[in-house]
Protein backbone atom coordinates (compact mmCIF):
# COMPACT_ATOMS: atom_id res chain seq x y z
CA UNK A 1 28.03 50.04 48.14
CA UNK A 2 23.92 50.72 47.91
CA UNK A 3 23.29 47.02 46.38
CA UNK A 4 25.66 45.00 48.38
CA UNK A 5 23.72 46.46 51.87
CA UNK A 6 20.88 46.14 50.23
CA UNK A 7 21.43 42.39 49.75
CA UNK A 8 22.56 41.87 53.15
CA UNK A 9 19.71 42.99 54.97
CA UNK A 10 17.30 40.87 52.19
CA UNK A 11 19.28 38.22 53.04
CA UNK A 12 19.32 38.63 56.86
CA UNK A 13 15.14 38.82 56.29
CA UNK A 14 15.09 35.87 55.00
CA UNK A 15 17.04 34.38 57.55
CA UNK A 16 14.89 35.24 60.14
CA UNK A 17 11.82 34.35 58.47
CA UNK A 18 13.54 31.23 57.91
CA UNK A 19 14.04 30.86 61.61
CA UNK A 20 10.41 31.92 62.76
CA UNK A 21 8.90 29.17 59.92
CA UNK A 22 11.34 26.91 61.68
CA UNK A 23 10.13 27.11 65.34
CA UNK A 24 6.70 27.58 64.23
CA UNK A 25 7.13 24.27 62.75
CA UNK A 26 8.41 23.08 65.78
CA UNK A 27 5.87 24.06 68.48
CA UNK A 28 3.39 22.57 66.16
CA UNK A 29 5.12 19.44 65.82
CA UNK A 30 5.34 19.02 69.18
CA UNK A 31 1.64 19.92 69.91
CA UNK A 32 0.39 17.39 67.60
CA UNK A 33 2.74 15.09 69.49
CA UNK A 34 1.09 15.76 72.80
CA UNK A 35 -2.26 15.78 70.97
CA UNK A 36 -1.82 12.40 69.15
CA UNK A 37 -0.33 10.38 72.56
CA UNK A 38 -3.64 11.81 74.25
CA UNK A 39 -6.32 11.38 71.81
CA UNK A 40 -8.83 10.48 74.81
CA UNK A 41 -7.51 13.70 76.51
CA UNK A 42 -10.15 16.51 75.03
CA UNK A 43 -7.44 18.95 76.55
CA UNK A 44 -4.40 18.35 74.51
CA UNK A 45 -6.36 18.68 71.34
CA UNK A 46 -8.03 21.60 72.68
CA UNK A 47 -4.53 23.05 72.92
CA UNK A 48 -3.56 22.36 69.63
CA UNK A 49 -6.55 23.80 67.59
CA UNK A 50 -6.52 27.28 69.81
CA UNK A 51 -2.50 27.14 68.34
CA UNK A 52 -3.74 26.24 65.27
CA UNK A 53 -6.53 29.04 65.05
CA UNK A 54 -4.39 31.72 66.39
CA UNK A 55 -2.13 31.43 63.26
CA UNK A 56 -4.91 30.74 60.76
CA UNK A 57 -4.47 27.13 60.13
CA UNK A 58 -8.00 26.55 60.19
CA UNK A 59 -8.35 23.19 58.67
CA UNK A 60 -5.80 21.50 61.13
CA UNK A 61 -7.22 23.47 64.00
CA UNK A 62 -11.09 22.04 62.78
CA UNK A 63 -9.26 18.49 62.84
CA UNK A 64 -7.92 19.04 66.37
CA UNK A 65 -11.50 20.37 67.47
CA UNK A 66 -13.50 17.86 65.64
CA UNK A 67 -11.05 15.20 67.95
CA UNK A 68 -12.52 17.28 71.65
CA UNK A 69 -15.98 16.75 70.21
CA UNK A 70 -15.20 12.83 69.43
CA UNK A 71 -15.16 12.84 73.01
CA UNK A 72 -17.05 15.25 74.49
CA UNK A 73 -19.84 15.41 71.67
CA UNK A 74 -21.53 18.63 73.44
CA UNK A 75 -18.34 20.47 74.52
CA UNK A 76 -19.49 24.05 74.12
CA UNK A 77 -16.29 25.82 73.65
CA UNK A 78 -15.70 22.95 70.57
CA UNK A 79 -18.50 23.46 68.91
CA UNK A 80 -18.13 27.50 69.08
CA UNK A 81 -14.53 27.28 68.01
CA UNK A 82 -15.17 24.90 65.04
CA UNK A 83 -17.80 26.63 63.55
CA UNK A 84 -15.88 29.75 63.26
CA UNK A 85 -13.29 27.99 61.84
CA UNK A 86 -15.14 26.86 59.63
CA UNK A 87 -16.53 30.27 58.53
CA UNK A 88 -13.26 31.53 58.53
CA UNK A 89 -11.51 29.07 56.41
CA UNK A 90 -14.80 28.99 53.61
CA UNK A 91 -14.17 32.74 53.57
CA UNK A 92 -10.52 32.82 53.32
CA UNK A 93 -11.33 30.09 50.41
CA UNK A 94 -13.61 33.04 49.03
CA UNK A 95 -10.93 35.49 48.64
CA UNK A 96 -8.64 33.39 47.64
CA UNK A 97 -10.52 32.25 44.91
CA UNK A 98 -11.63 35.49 43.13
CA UNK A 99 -9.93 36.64 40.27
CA UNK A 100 -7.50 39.86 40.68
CA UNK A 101 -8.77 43.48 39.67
CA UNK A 102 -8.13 44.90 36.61
């Protein structure tokens, strides 16, 4: 039957997107693991905001940049990486914000 197969593969989606959330939610667990034992080590944060900015998560990965530059106050790639963060997050905020179309 149409609806039944139809239901199985909506529910074998979901399963899998249930999956991918959950090992997302892993890796960054255990990056801000490594980042929080190593707050003095500029690298471990540095991992964990390029993680965080490859998937959008632009306020954690401004927090995780915003630690590198607590230690290394000029750190070039830091300050780059944060302010388009930054940018990207107020614009994201932008669209997010505006009322649908008619």
């Amino acid at each position: 039957d149409v609806y039944k197969r139809q239901e199985k593969d909506r529910g074998r989606k979901l399963m899998q997107a249930g999956e991918a959330t959950r090992a997302e939610a892993s890796d960054f667990n255990s990056l801000l693991l490594g980042a929080g034992m190593g707050r003095r080590n500029p690298e471990k944060n540095r991992e964990l905001a390029r993680w965080c900015q490859t998937r959008g998560r632009w306020s954690n990965a401004i927090l995780a940049w915003e630690q590198v530059l607590s230690v290394a106050p000029t750190d070039p790639e830091a300050l780059r990486e944060r302010e388009k963060c930054l940018t990207a997050r107020a614009s994201n905020a932008t669209v997010s914000s505006r009322p649908p179309a008619p």
